[in-house]
C-alpha atoms as a PDB file:
ATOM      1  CA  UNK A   1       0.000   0.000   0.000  1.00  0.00           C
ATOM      2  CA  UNK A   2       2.890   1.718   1.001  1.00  0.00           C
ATOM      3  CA  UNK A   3       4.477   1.551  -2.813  1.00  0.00           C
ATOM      4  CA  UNK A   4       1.337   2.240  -4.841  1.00  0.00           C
ATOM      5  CA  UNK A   5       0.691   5.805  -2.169  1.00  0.00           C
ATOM      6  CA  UNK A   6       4.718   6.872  -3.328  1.00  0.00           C
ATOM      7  CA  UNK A   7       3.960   5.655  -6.969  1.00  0.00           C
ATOM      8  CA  UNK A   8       1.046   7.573  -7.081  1.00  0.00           C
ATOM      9  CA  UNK A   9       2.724  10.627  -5.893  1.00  0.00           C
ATOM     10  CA  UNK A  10       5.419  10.015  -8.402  1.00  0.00           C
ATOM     11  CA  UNK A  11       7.732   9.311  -6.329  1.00  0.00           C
ATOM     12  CA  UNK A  12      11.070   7.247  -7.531  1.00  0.00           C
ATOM     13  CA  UNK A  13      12.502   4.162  -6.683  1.00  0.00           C
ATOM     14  CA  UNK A  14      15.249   6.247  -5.024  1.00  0.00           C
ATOM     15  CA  UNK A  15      12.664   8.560  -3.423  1.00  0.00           C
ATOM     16  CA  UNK A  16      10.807   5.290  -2.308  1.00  0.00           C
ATOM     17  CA  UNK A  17      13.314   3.971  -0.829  1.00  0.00           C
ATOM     18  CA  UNK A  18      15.236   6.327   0.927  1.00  0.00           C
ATOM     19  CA  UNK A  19      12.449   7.444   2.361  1.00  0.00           C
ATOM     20  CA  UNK A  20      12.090   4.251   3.892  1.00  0.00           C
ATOM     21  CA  UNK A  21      15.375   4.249   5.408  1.00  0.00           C
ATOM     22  CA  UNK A  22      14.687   8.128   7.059  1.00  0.00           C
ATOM     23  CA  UNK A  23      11.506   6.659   8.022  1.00  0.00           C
ATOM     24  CA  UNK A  24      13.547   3.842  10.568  1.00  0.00           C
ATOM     25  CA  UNK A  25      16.024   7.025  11.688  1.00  0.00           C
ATOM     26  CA  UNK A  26      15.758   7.078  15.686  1.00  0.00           C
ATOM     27  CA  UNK A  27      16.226  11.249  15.039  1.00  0.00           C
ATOM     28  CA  UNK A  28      13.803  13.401  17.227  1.00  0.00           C
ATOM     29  CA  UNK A  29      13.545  16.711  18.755  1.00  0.00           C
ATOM     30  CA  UNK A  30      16.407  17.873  16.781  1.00  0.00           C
ATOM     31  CA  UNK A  31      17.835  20.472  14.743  1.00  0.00           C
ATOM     32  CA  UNK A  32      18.701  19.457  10.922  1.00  0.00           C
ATOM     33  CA  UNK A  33      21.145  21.161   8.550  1.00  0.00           C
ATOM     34  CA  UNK A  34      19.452  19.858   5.342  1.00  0.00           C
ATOM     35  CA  UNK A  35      22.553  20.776   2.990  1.00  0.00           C
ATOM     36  CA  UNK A  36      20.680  21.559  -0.593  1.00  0.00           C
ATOM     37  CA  UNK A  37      17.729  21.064   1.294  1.00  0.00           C
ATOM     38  CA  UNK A  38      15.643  23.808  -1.494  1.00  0.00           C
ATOM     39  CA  UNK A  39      13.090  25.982  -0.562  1.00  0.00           C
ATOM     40  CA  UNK A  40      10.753  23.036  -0.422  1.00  0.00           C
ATOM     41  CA  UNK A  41       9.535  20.609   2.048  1.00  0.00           C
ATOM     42  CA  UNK A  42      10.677  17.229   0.780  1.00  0.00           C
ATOM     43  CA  UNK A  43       9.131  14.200   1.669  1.00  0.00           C
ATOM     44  CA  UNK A  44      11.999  13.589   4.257  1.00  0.00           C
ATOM     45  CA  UNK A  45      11.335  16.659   5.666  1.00  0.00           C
ATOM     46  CA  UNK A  46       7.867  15.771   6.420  1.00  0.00           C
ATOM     47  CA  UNK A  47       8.778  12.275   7.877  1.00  0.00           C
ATOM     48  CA  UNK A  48      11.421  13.463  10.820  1.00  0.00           C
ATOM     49  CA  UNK A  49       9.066  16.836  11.359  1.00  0.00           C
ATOM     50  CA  UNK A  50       6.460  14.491  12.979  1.00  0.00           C
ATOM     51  CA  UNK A  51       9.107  13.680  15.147  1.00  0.00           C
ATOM     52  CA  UNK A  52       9.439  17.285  16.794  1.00  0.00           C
ATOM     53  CA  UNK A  53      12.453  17.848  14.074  1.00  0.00           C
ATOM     54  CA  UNK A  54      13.186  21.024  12.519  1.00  0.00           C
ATOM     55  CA  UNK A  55      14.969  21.807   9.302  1.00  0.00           C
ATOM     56  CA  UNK A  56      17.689  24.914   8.518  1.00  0.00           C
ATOM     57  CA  UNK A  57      18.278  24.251   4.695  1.00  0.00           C
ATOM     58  CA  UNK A  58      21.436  25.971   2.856  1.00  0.00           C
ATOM     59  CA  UNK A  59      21.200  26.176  -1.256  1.00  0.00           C
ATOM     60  CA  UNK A  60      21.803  28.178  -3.874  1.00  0.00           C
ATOM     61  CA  UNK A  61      18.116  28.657  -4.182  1.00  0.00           C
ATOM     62  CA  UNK A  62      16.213  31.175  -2.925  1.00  0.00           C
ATOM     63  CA  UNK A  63      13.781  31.305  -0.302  1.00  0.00           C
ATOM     64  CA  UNK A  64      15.765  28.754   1.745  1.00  0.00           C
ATOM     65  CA  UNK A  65      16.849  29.691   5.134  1.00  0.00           C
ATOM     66  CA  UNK A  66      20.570  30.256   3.850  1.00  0.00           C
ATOM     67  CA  UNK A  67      21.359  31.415   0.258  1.00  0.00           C
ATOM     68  CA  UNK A  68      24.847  29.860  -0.211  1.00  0.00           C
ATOM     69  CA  UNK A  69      27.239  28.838  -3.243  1.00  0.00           C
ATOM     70  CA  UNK A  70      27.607  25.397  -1.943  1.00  0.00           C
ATOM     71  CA  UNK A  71      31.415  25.368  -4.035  1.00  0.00           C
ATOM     72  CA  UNK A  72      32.651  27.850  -2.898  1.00  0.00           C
ATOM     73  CA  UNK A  73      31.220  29.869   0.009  1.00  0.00           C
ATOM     74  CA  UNK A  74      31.561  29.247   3.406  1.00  0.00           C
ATOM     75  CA  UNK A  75      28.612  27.813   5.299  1.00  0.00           C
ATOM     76  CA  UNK A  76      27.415  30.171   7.727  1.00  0.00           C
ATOM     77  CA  UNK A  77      27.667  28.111  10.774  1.00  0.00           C
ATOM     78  CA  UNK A  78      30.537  28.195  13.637  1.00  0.00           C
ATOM     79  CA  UNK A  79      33.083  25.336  13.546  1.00  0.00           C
ATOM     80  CA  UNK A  80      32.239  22.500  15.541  1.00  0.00           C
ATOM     81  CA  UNK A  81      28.260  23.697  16.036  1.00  0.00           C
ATOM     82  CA  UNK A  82      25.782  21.538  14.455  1.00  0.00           C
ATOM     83  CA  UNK A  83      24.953  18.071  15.577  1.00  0.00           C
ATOM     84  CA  UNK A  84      23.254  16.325  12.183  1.00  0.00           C
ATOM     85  CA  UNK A  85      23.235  16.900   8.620  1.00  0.00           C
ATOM     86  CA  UNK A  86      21.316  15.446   6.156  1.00  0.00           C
ATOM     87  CA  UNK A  87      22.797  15.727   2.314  1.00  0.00           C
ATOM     88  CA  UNK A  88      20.736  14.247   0.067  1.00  0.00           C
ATOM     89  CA  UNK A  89      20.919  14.044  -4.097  1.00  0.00           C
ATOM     90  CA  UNK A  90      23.503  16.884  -3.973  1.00  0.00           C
ATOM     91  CA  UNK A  91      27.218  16.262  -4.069  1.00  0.00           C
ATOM     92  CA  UNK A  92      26.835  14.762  -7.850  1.00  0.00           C
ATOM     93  CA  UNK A  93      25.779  18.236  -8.392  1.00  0.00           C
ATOM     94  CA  UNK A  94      29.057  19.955  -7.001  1.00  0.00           C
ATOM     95  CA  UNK A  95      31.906  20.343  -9.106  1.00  0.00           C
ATOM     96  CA  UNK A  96      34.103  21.511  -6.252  1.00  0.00           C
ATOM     97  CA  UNK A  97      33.204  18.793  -3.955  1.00  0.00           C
ATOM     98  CA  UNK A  98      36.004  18.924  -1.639  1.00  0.00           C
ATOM     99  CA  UNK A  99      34.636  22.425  -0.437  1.00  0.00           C
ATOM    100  CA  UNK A 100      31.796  20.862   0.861  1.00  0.00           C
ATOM    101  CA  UNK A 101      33.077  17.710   1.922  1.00  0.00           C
ATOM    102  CA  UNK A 102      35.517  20.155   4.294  1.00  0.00           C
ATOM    103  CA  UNK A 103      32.965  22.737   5.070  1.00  0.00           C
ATOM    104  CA  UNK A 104      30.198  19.818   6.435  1.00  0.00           C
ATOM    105  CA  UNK A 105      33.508  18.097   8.231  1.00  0.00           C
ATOM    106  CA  UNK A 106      34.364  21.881   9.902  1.00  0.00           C
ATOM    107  CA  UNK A 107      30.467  22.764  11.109  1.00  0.00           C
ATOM    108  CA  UNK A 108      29.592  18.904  12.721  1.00  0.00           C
ATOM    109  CA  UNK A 109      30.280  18.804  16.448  1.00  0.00           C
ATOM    110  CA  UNK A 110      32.360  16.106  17.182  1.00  0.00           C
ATOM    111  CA  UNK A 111      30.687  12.839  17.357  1.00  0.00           C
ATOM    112  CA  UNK A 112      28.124  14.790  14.769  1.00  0.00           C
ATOM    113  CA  UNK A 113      26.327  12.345  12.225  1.00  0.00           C
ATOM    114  CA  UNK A 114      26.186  13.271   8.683  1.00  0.00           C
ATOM    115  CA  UNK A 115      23.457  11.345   6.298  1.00  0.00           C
ATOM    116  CA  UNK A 116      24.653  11.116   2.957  1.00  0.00           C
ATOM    117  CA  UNK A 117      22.553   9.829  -0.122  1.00  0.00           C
ATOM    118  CA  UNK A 118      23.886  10.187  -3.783  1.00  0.00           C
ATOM    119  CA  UNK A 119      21.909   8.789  -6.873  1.00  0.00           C
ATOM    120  CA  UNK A 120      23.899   6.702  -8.993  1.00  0.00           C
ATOM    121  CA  UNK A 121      21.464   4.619 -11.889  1.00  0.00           C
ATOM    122  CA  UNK A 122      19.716   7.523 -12.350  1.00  0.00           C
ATOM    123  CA  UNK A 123      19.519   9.671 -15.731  1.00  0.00           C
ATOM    124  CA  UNK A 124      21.070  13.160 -16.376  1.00  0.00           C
ATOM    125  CA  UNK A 125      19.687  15.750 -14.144  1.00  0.00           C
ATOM    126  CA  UNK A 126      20.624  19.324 -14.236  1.00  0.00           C
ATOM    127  CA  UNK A 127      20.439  20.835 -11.189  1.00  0.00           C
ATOM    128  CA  UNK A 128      21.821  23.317 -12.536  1.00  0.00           C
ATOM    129  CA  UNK A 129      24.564  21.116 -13.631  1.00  0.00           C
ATOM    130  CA  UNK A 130      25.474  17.471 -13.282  1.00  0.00           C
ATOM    131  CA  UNK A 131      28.604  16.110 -13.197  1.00  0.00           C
ATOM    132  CA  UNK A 132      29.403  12.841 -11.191  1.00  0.00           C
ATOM    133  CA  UNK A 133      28.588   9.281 -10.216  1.00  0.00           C
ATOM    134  CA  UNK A 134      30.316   7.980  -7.324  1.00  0.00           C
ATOM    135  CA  UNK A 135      31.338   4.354  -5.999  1.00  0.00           C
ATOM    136  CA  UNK A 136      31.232   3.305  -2.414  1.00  0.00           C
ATOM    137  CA  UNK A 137      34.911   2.807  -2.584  1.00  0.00           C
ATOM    138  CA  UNK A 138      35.167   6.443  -4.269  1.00  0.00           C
ATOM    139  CA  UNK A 139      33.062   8.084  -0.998  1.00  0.00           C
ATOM    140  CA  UNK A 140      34.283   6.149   1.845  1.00  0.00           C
ATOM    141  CA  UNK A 141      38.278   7.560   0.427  1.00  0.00           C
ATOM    142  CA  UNK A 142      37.214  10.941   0.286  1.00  0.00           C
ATOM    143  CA  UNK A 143      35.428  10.972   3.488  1.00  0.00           C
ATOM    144  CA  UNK A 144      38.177   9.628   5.444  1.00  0.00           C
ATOM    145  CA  UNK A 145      40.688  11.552   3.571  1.00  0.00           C
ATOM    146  CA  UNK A 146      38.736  14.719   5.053  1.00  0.00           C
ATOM    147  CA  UNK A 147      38.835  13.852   8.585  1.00  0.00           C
ATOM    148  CA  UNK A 148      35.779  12.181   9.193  1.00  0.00           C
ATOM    149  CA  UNK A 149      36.291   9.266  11.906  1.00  0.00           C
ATOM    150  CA  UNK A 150      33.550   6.585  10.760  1.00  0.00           C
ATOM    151  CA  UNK A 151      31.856   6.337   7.474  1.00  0.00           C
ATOM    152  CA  UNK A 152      29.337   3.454   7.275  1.00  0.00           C
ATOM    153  CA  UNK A 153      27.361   1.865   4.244  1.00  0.00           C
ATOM    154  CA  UNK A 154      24.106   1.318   5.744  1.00  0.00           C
ATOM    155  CA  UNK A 155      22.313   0.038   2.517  1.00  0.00           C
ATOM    156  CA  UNK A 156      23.560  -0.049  -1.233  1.00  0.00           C
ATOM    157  CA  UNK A 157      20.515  -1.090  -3.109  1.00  0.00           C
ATOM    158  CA  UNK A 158      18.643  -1.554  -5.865  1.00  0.00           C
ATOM    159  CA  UNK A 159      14.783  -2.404  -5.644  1.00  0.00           C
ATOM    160  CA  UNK A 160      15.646  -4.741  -2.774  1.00  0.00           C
ATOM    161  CA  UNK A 161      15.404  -7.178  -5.411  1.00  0.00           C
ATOM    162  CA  UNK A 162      16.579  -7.774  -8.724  1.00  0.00           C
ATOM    163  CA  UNK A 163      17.525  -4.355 -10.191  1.00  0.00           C
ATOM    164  CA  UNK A 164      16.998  -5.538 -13.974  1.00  0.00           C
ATOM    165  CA  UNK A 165      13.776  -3.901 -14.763  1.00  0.00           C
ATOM    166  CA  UNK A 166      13.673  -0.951 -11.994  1.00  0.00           C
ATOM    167  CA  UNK A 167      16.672  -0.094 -14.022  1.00  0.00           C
ATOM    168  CA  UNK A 168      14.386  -0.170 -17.077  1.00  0.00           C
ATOM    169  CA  UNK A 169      11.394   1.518 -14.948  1.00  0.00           C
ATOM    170  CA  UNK A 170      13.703   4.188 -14.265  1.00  0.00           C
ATOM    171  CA  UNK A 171      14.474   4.957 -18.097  1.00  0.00           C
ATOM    172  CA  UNK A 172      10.719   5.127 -18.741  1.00  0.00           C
ATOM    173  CA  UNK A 173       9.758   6.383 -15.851  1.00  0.00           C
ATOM    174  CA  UNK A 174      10.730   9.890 -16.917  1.00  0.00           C
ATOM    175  CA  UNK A 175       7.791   9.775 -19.764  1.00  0.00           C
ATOM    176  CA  UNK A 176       5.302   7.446 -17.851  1.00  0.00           C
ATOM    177  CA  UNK A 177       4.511   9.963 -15.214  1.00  0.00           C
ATOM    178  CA  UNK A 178       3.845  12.390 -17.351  1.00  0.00           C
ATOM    179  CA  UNK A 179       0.744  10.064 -19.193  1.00  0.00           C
ATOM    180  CA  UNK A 180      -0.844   9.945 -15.499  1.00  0.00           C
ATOM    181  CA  UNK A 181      -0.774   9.044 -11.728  1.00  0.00           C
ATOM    182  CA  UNK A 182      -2.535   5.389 -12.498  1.00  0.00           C
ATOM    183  CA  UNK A 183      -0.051   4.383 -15.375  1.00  0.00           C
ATOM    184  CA  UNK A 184       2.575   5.233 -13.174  1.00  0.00           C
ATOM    185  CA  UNK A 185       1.604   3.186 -10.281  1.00  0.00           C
ATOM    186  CA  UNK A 186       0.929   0.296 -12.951  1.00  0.00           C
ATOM    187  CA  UNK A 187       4.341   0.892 -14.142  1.00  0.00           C
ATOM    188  CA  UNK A 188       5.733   0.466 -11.541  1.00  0.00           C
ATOM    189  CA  UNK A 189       4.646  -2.337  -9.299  1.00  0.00           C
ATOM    190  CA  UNK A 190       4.635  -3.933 -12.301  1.00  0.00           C
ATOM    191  CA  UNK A 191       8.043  -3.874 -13.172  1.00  0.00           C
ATOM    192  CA  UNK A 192       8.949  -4.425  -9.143  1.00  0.00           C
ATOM    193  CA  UNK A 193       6.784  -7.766  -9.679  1.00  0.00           C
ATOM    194  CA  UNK A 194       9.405  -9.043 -12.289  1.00  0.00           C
ATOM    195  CA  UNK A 195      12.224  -8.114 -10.408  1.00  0.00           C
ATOM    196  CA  UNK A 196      11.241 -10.077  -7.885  1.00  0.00           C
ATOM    197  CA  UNK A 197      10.099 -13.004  -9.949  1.00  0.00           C
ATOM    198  CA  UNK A 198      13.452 -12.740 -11.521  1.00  0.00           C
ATOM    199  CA  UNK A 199      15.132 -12.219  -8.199  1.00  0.00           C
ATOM    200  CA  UNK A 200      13.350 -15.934  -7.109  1.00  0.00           C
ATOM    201  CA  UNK A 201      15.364 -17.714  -9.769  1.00  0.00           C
ATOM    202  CA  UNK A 202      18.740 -15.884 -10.291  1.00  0.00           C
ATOM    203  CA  UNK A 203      21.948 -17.679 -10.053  1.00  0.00           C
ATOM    204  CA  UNK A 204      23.508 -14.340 -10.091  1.00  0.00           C
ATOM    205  CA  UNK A 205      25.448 -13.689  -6.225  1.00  0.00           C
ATOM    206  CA  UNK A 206      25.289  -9.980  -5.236  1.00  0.00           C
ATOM    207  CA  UNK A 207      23.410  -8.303  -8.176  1.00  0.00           C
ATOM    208  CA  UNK A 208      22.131  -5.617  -6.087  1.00  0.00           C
ATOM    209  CA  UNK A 209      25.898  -4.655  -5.283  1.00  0.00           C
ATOM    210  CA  UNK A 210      26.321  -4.502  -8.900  1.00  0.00           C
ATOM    211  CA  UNK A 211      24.005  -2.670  -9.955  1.00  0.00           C
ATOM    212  CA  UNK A 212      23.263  -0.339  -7.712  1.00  0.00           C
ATOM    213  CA  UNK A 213      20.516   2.655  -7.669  1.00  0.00           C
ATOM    214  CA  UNK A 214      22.196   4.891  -4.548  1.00  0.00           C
ATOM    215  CA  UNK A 215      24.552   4.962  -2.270  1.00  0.00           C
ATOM    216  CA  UNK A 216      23.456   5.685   1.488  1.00  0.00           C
ATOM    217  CA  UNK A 217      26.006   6.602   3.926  1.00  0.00           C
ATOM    218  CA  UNK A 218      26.039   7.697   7.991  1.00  0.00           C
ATOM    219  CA  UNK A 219      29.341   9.267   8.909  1.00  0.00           C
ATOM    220  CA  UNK A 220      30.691  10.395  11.834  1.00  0.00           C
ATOM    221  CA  UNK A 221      32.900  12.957  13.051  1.00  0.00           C
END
């Protein structure tokens, strides 16, 4: 029921699921540095808010709480001052990644968590610009390389089963929501229904390692 409420919102597989994982976060009564957080509520937003959580977002966008070049201005926090931050779908956006990556580390108190999702089957998208896909080997190197103590990979997934035709759902995706809210749920738990039929007879070890639709990381200072 779950699947078919997201699908009809048009929601992703990647927005499906991530969700999911927020959902299971033991985060309340907190304060959130949502880094390219918008000047939207996402659907994350509205998850950890029932919780008693509040939200400072910092983009490039306006009407966010903090208007800030994410590659090259300084965020405007004291060093060592926030306790979580939540960076979502952004750092394949940033060309100049290593500013952020040192401006997060230099802001988390110590002991600070950072959640960290990146997209990486996904197609183009221009936000304004896109430029990278990263590996788990790629972000646990960089993240360590910056200071950060512990950097876990909580989940690396793909539709939880086999990824074959989620990957193809994905592709299409893009045009089936556009034809309507029903096809789109169709769409999609139909294509989930192969994966899983396919997923009942593979031979193949590890195929959701392989093919992978995010990366989802907690790191601590």
């Amino acid at each position: 029921m779950k699947m078919i409420k997201a699908l009809w919102n048009k929601k992703t597989f990647q927005r499906m699921f991530l969700n999911g994982i927020v959902e299971k976060l033991d985060i309340r009564n907190k304060t959130i540095l949502d880094i390219g957080g918008g000047n939207k509520a996402s659907s994350y937003h509205v998850i950890l808010s029932k919780k008693n959580n509040k939200f400072i977002s910092v983009d490039i966008t306006d009407n966010c709480d903090y208007k800030v070049d994410l590659e090259k201005e300084s965020l405007p926090f004291e060093d060592s001052s926030v306790e979580i931050i939540f960076c979502f779908n952004v750092m394949e956006h940033i060309f100049n990644y290593q500013h952020l990556l040192n401006e997060m580390y230099r802001v988390l108190k110590q002991d600070g968590v950072l959640y960290f999702y990146v997209p990486f089957l996904i197609n183009k998208h221009a936000d304004p610009h896109d430029f990278f896909r990263y590996t788990d080997n790629a972000l646990c190197k960089l993240f360590t390389n910056t200071g950060f103590n512990s950097v876990e990979i909580k989940t690396l997934y793909g539709s939880g089963k086999n990824v074959h035709f989620s990957i193809s759902w994905i592709i299409s995706n893009n045009k089936l929501m556009y034809l309507g809210n029903f096809l789109n749920v169709v769409s999609g738990l139909l294509f989930n229904m192969i994966d899983a039929l396919l997923n009942k007879f593979s031979t193949t070890k590890d195929i959701n390692k392989k093919y992978i639709l995010g990366i989802y990381m907690e790191i601590i200072k």
